[in-house]
PDB file of N, CA and C in Angstrom:
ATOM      1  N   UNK A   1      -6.022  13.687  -8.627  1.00  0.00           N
ATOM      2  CA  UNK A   1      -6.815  12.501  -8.375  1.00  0.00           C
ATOM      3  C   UNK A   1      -6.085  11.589  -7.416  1.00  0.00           C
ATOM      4  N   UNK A   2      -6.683  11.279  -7.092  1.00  0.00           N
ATOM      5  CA  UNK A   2      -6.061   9.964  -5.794  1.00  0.00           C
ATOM      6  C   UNK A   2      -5.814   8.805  -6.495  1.00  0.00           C
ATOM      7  N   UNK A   3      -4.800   8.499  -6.323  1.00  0.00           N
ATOM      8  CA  UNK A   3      -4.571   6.799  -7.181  1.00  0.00           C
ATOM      9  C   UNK A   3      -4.618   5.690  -6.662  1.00  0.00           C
ATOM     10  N   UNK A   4      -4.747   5.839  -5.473  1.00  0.00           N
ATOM     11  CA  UNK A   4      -4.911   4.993  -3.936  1.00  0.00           C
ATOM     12  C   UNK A   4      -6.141   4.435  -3.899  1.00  0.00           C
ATOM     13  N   UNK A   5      -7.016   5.122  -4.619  1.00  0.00           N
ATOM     14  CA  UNK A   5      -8.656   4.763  -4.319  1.00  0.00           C
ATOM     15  C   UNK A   5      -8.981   3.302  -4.463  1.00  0.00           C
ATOM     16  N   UNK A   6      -9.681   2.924  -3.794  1.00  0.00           N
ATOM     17  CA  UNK A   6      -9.873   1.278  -3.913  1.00  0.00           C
ATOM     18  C   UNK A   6     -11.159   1.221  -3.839  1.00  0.00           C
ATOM     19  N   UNK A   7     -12.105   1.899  -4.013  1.00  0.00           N
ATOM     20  CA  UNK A   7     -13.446   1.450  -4.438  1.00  0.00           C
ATOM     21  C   UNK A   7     -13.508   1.488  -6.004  1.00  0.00           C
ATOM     22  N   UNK A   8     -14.454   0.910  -6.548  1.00  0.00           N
ATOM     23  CA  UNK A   8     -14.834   0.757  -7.826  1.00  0.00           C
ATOM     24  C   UNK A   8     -15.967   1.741  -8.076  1.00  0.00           C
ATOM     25  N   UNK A   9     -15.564   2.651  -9.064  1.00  0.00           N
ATOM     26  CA  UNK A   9     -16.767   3.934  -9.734  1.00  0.00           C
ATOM     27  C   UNK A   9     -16.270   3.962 -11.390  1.00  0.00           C
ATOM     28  N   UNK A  10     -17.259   4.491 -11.890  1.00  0.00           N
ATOM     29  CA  UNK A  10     -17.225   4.720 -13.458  1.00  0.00           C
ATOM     30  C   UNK A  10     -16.014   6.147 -13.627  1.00  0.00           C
ATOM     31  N   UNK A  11     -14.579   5.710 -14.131  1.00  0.00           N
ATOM     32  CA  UNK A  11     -13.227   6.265 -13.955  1.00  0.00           C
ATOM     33  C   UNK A  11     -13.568   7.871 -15.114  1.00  0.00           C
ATOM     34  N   UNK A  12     -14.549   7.820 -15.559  1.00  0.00           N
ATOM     35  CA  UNK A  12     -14.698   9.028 -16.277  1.00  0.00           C
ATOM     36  C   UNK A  12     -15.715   9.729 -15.782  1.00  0.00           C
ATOM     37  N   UNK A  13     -16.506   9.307 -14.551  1.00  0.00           N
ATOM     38  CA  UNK A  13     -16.978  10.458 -13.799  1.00  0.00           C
ATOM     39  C   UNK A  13     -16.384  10.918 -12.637  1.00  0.00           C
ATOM     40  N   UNK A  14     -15.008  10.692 -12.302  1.00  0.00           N
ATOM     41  CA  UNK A  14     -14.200  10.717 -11.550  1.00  0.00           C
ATOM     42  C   UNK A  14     -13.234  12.149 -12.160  1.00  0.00           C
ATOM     43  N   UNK A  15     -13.349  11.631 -13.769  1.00  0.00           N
ATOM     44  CA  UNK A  15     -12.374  12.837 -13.759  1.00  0.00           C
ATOM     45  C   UNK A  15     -13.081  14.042 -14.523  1.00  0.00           C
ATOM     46  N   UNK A  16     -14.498  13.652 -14.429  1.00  0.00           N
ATOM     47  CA  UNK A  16     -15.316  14.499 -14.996  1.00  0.00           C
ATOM     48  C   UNK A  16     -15.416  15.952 -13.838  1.00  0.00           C
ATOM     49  N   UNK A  17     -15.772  14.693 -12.530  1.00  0.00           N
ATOM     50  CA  UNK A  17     -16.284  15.452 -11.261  1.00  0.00           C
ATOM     51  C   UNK A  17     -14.886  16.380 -10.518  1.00  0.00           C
ATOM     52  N   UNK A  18     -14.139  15.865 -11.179  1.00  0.00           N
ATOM     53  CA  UNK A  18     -12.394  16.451 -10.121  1.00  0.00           C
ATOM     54  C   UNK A  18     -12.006  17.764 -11.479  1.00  0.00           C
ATOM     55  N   UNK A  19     -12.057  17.204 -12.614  1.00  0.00           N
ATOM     56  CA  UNK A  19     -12.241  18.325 -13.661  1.00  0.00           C
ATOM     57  C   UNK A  19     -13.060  19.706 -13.274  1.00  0.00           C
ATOM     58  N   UNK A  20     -14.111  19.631 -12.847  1.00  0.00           N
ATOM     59  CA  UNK A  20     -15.683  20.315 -12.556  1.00  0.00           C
ATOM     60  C   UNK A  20     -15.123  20.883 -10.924  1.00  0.00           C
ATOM     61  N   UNK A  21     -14.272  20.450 -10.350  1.00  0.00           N
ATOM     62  CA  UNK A  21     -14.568  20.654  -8.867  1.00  0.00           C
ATOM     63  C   UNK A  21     -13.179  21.226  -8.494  1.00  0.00           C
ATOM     64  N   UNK A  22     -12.004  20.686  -9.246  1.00  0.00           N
ATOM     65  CA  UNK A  22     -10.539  20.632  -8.202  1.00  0.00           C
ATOM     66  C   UNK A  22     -10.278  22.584  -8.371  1.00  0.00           C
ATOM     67  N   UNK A  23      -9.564  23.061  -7.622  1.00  0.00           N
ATOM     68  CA  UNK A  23      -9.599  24.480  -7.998  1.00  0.00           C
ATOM     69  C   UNK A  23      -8.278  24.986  -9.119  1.00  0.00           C
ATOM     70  N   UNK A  24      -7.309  23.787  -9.323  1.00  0.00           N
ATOM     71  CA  UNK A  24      -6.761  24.254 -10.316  1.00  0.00           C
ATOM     72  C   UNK A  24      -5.600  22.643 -10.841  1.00  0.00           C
ATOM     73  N   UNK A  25      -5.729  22.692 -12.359  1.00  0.00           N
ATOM     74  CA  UNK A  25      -5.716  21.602 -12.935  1.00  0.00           C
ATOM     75  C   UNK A  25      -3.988  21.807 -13.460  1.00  0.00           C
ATOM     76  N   UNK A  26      -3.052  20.847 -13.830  1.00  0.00           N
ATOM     77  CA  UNK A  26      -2.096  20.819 -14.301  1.00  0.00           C
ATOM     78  C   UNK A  26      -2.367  20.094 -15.953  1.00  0.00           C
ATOM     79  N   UNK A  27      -2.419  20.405 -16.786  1.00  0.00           N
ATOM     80  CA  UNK A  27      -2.122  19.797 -18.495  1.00  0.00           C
ATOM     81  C   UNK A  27      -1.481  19.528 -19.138  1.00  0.00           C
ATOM     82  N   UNK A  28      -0.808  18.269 -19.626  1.00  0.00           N
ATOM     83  CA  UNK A  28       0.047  18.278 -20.220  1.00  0.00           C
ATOM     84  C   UNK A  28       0.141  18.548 -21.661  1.00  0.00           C
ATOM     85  N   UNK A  29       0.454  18.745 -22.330  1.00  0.00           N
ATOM     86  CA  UNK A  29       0.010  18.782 -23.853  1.00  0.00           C
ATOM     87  C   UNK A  29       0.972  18.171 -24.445  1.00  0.00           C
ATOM     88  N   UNK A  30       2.601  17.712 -24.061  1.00  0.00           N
ATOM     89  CA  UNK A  30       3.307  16.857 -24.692  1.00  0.00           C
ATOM     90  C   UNK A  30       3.059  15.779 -25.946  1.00  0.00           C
ATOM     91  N   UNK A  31       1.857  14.938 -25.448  1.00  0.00           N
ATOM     92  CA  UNK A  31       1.544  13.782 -26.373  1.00  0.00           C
ATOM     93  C   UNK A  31       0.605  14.358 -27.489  1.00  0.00           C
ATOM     94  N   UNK A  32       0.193  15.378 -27.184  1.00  0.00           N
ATOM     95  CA  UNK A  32      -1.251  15.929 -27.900  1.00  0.00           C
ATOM     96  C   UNK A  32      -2.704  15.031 -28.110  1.00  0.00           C
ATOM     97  N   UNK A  33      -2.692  13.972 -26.516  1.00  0.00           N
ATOM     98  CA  UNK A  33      -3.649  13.671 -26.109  1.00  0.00           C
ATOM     99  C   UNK A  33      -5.152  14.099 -26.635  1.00  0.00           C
ATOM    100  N   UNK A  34      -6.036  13.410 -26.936  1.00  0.00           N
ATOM    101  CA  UNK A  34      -7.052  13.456 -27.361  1.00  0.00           C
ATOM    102  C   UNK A  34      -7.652  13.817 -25.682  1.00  0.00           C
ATOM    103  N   UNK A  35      -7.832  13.043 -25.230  1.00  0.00           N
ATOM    104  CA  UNK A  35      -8.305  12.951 -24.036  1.00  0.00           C
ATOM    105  C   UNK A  35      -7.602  14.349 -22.908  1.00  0.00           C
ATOM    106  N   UNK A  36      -6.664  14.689 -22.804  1.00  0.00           N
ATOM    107  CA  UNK A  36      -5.930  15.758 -22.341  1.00  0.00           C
ATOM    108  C   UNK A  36      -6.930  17.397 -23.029  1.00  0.00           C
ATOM    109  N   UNK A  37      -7.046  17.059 -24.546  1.00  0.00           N
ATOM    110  CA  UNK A  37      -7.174  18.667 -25.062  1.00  0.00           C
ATOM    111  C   UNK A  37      -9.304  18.141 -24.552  1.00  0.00           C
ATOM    112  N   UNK A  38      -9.351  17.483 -24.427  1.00  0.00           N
ATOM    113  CA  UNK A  38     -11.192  17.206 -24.270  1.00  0.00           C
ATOM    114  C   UNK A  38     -10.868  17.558 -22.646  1.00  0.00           C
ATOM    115  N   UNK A  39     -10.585  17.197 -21.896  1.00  0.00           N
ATOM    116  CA  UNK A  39     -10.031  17.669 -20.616  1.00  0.00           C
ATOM    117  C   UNK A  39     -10.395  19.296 -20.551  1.00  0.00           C
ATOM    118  N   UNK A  40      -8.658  20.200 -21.421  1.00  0.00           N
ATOM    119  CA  UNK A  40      -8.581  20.947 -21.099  1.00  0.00           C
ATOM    120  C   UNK A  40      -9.820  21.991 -21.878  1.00  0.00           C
ATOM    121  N   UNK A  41     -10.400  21.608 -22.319  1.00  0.00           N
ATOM    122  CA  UNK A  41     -11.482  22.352 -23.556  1.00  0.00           C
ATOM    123  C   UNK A  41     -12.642  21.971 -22.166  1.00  0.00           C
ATOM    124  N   UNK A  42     -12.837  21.609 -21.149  1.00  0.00           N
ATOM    125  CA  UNK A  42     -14.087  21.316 -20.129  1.00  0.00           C
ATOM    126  C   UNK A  42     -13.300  22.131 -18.833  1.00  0.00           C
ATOM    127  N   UNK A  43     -12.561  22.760 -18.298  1.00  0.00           N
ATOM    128  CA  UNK A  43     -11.910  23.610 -18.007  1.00  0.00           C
ATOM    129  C   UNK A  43     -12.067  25.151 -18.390  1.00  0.00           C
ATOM    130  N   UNK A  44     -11.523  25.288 -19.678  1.00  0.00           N
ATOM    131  CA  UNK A  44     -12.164  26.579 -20.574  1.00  0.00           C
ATOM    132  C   UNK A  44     -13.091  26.764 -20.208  1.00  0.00           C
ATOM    133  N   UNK A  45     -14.244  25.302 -20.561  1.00  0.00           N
ATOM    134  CA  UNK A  45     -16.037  26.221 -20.914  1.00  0.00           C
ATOM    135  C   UNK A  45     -16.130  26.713 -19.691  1.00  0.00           C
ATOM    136  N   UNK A  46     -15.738  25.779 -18.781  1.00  0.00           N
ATOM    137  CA  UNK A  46     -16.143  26.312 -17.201  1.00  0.00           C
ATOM    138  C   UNK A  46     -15.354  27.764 -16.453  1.00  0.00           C
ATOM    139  N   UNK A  47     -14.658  28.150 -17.495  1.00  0.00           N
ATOM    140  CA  UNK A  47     -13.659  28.775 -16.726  1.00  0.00           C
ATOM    141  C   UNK A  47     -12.826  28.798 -16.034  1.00  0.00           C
ATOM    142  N   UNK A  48     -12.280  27.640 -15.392  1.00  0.00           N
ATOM    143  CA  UNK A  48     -11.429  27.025 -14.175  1.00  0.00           C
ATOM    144  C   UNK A  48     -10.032  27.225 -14.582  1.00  0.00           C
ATOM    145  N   UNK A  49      -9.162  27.522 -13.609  1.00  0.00           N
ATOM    146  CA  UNK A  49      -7.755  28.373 -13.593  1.00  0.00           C
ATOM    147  C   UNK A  49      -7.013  26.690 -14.246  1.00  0.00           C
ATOM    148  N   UNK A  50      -5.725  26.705 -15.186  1.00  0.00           N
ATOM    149  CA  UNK A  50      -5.709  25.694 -15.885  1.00  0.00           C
ATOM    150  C   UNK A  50      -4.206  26.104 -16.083  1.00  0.00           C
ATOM    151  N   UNK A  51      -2.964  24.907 -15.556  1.00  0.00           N
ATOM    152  CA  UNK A  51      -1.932  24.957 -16.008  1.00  0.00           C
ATOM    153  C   UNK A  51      -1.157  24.469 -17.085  1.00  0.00           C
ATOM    154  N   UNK A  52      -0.712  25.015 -18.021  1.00  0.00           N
ATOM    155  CA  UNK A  52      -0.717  24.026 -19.614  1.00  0.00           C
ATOM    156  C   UNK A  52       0.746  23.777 -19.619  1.00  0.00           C
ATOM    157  N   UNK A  53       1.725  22.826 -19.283  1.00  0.00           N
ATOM    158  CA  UNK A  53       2.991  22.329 -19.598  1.00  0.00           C
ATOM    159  C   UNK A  53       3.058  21.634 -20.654  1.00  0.00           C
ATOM    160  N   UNK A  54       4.285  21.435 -21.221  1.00  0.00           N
ATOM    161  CA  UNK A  54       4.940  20.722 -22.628  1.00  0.00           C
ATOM    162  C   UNK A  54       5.749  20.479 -22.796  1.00  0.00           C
ATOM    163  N   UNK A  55       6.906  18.933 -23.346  1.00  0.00           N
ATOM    164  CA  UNK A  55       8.054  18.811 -22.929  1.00  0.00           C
ATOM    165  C   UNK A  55       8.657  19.904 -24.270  1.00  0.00           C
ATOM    166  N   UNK A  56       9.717  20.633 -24.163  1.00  0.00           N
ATOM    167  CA  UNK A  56      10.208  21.378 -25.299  1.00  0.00           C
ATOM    168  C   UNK A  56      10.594  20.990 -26.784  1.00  0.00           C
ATOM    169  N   UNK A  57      10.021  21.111 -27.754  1.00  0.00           N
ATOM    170  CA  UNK A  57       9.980  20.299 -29.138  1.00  0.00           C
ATOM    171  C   UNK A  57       8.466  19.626 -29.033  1.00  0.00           C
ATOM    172  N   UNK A  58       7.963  20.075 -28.629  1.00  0.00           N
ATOM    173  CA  UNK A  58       6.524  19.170 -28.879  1.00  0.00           C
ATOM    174  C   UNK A  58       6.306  20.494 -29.809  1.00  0.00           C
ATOM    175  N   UNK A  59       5.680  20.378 -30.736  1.00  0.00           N
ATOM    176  CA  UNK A  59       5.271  21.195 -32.026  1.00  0.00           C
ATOM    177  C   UNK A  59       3.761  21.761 -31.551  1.00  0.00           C
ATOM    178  N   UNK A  60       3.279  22.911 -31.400  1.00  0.00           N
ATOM    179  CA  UNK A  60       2.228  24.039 -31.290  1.00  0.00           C
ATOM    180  C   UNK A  60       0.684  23.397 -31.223  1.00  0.00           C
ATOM    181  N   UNK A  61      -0.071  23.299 -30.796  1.00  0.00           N
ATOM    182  CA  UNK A  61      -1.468  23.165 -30.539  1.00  0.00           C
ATOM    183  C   UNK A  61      -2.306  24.341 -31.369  1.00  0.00           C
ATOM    184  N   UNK A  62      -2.977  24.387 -32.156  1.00  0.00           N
ATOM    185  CA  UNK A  62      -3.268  25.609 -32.858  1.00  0.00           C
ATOM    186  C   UNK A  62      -4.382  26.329 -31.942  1.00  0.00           C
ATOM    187  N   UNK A  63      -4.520  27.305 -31.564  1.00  0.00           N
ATOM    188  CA  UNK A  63      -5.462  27.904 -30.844  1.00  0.00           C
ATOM    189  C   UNK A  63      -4.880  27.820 -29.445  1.00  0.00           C
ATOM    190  N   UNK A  64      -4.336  26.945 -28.652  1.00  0.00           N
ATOM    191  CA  UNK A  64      -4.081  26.629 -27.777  1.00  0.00           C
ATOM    192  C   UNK A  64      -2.726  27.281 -27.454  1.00  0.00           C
ATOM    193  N   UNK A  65      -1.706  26.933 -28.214  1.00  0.00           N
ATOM    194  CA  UNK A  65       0.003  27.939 -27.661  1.00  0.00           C
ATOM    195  C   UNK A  65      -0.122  28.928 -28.257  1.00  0.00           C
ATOM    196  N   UNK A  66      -0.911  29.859 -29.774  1.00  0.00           N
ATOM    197  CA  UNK A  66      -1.196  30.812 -29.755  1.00  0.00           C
ATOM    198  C   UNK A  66      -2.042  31.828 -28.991  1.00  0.00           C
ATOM    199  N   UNK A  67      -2.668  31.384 -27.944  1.00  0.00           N
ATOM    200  CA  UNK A  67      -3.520  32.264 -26.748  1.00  0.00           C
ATOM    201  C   UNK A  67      -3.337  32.219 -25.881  1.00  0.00           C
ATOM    202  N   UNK A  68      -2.434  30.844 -25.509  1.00  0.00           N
ATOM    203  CA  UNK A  68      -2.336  30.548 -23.870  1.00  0.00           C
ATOM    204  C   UNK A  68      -0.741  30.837 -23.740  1.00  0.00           C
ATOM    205  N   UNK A  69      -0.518  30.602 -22.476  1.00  0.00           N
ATOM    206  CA  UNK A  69       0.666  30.729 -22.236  1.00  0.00           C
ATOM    207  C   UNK A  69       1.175  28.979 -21.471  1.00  0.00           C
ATOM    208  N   UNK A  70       2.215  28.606 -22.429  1.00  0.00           N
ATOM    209  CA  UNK A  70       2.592  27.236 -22.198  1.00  0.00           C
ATOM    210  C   UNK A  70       3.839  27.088 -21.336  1.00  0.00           C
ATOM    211  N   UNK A  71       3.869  26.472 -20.181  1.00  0.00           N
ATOM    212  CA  UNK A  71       5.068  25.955 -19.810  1.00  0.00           C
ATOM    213  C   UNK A  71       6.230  25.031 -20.631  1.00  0.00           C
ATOM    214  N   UNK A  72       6.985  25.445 -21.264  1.00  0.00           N
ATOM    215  CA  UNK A  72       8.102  23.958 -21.387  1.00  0.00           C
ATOM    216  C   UNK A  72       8.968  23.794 -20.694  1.00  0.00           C
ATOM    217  N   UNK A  73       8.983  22.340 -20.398  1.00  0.00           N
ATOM    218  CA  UNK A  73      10.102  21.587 -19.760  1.00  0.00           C
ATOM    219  C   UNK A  73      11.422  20.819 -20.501  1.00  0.00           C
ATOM    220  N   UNK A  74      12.314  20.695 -19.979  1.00  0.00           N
ATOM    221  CA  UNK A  74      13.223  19.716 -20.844  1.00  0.00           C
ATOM    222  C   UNK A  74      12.584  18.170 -20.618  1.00  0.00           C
ATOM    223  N   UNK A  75      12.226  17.278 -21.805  1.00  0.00           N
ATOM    224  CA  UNK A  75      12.147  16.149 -22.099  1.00  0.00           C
ATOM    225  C   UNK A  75      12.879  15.183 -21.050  1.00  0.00           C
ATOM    226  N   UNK A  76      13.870  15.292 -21.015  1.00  0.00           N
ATOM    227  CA  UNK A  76      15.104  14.510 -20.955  1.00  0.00           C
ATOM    228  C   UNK A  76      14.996  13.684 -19.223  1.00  0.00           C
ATOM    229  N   UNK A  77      14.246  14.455 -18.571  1.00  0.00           N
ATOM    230  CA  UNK A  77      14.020  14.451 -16.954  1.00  0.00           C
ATOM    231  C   UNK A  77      15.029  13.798 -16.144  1.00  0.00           C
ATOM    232  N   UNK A  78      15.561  14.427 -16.647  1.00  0.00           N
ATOM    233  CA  UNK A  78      17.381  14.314 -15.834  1.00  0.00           C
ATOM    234  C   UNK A  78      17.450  15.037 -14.789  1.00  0.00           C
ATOM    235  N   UNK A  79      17.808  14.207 -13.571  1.00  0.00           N
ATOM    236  CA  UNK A  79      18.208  15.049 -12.382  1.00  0.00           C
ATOM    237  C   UNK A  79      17.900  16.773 -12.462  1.00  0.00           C
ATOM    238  N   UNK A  80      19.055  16.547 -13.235  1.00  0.00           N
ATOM    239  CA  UNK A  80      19.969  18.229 -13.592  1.00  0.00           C
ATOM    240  C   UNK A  80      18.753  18.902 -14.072  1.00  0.00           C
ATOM    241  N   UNK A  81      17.971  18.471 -15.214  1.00  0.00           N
ATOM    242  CA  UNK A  81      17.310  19.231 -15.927  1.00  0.00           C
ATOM    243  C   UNK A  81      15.643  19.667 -14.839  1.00  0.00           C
ATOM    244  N   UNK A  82      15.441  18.381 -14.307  1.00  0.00           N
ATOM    245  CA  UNK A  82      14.202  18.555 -12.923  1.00  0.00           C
ATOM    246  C   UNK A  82      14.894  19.847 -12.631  1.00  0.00           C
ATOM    247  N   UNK A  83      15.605  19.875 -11.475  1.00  0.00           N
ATOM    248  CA  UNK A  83      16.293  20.413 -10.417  1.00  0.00           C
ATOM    249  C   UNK A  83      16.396  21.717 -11.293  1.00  0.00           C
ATOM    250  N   UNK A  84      15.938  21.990 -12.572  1.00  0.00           N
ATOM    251  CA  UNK A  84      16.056  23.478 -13.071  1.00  0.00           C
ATOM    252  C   UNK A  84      15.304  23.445 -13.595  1.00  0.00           C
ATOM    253  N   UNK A  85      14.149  23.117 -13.843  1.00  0.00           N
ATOM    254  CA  UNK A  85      12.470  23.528 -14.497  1.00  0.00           C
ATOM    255  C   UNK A  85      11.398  23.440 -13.029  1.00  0.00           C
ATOM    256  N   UNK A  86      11.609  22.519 -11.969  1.00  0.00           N
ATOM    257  CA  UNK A  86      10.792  22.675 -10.913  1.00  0.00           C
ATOM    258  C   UNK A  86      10.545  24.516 -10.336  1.00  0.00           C
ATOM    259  N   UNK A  87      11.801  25.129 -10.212  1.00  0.00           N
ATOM    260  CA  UNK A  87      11.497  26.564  -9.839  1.00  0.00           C
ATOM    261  C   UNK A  87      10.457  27.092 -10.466  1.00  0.00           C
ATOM    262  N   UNK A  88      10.978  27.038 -11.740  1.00  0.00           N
ATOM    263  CA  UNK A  88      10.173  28.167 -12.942  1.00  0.00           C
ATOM    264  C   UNK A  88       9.458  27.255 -13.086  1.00  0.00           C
ATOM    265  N   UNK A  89       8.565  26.196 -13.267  1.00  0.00           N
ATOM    266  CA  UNK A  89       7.368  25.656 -13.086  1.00  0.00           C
ATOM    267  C   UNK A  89       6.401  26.130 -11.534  1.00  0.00           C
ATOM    268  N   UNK A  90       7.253  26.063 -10.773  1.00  0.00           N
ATOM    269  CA  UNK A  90       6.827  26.379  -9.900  1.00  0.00           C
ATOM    270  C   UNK A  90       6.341  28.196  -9.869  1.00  0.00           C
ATOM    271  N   UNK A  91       6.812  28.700  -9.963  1.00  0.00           N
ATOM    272  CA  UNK A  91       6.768  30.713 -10.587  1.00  0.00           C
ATOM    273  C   UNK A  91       5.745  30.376 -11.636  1.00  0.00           C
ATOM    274  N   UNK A  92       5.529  29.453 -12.598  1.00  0.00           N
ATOM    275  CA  UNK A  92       4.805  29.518 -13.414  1.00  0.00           C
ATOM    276  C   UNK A  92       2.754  29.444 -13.127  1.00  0.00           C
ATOM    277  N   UNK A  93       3.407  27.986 -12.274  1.00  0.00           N
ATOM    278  CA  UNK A  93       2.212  27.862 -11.177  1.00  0.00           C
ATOM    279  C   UNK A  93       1.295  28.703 -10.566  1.00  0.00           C
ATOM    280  N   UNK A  94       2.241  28.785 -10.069  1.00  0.00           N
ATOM    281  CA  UNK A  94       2.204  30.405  -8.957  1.00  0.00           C
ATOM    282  C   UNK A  94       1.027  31.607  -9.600  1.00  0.00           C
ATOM    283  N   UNK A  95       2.096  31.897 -10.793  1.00  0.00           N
ATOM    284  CA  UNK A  95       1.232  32.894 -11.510  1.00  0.00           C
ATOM    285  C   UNK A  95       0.082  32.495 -12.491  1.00  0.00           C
ATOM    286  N   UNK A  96      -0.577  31.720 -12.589  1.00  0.00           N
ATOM    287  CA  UNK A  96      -1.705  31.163 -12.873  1.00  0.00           C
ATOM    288  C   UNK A  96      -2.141  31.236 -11.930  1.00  0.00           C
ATOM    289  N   UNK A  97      -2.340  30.497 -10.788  1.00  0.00           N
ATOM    290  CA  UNK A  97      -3.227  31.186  -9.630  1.00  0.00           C
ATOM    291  C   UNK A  97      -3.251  31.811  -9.125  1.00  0.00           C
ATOM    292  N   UNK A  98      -2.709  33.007  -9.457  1.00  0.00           N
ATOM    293  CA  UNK A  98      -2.763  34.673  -9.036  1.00  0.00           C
ATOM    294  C   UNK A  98      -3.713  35.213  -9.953  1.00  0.00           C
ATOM    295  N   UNK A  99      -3.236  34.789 -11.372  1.00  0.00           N
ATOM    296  CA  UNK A  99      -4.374  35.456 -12.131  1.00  0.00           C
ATOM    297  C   UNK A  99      -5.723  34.589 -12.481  1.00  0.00           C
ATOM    298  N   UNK A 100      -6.055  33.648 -11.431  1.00  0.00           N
ATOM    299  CA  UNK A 100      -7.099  33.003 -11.991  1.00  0.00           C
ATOM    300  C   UNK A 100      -8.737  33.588 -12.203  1.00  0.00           C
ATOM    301  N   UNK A 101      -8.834  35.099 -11.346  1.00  0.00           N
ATOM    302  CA  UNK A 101      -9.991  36.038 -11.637  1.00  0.00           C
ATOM    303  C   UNK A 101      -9.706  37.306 -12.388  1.00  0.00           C
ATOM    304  N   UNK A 102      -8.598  36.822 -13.619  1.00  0.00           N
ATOM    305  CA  UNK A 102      -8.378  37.857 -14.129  1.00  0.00           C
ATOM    306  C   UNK A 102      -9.788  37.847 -15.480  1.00  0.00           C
ATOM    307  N   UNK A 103      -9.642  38.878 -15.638  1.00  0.00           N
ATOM    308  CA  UNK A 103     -11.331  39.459 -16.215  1.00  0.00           C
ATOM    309  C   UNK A 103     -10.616  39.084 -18.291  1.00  0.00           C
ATOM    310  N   UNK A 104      -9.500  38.899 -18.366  1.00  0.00           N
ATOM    311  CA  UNK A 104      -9.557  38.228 -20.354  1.00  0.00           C
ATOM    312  C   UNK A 104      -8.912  36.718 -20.206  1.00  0.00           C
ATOM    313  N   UNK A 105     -10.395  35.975 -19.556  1.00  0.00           N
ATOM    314  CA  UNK A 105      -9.924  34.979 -19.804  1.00  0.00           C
ATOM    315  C   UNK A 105      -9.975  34.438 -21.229  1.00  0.00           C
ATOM    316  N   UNK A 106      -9.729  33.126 -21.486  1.00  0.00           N
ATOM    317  CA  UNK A 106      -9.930  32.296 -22.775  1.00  0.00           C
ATOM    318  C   UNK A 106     -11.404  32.636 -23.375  1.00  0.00           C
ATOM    319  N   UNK A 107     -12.279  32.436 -22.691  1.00  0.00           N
ATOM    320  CA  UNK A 107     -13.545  31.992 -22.332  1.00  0.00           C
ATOM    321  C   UNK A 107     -14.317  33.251 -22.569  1.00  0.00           C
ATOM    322  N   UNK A 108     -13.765  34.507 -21.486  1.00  0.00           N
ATOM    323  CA  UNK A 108     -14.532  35.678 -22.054  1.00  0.00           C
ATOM    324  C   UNK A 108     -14.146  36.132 -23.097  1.00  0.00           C
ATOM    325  N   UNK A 109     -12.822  36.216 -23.640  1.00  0.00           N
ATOM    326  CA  UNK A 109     -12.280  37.008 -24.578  1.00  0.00           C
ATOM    327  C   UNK A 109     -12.952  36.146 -26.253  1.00  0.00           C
ATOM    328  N   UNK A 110     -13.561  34.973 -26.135  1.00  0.00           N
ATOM    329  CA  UNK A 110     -14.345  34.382 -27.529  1.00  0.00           C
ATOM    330  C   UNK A 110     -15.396  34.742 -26.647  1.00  0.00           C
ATOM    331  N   UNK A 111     -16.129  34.892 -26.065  1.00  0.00           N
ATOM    332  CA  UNK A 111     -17.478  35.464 -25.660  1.00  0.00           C
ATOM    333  C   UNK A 111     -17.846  36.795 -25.934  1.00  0.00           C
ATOM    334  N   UNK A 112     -17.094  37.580 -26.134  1.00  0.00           N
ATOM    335  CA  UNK A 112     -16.863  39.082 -26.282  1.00  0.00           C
ATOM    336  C   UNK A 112     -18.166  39.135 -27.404  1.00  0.00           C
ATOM    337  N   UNK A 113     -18.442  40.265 -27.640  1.00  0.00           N
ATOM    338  CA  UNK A 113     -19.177  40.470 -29.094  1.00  0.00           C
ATOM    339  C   UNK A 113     -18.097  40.731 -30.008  1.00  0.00           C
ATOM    340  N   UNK A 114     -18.539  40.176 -31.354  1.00  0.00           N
ATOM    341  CA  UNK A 114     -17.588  40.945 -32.486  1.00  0.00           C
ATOM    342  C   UNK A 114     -17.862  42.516 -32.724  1.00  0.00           C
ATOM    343  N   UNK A 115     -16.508  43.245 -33.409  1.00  0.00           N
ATOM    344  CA  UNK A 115     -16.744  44.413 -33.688  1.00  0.00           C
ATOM    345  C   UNK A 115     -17.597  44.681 -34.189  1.00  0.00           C
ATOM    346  N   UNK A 116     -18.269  45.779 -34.745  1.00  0.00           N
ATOM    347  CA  UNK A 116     -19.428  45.796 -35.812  1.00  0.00           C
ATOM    348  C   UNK A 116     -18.746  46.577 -36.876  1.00  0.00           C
ATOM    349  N   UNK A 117     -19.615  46.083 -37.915  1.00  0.00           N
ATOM    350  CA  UNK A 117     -18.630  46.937 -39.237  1.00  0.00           C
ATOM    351  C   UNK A 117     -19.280  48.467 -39.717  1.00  0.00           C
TER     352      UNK A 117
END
């Protein structure tokens, strides 16, 4: 999102429409945001390629770090500690939008039919 913007619009169709439109989203899940997991759950439905980071010690999202694959970072955002999670965030990146037309996503894989008994 642009933070620069200086016109006045309704700030939740802004991130409704950049949600709906941008081609690939960064998430934090650190705080366990209400607003973040409603975010990333409008992403899912749509299917849209979706990067999920977390500072390390943030405790599990249920459904969410059991299916997805989560980035952690060190908390601490110390020089030292940036300067060694930017790579592998970056590789992490990377490979999310490589696989963003991969065929088991979130989305298809609960869409699937159940087995039959």
């Amino acid at each position: 999102m642009d933070p620069n913007r200086e016109d006045s619009d309704v700030i939740q169709s802004t991130i409704v429409n950049r949600l709906l439109d941008d081609d690939l989203v960064i998430a934090d899940l650190t705080e366990h945001n209400p607003n973040v997991l409603f975010e990333l759950g409008m992403r899912m439905a749509f299917d849209k390629p979706t990067v999920l980071i977390k500072a390390k010690g943030t405790r599990a999202i249920f459904d969410v770090d059991n299916m997805l694959r989560v980035f952690e970072y060190d908390p601490a955002l110390w020089t030292s500690t940036v300067e060694s999670d930017v790579p592998n965030l970056a590789v992490f990146v990377r490979a999310s939008w490589a696989n963003r037309n991969e065929e088991n996503t979130y989305l298809r894989i609960l869409k699937r039919s159940p087995a039959s008994d």
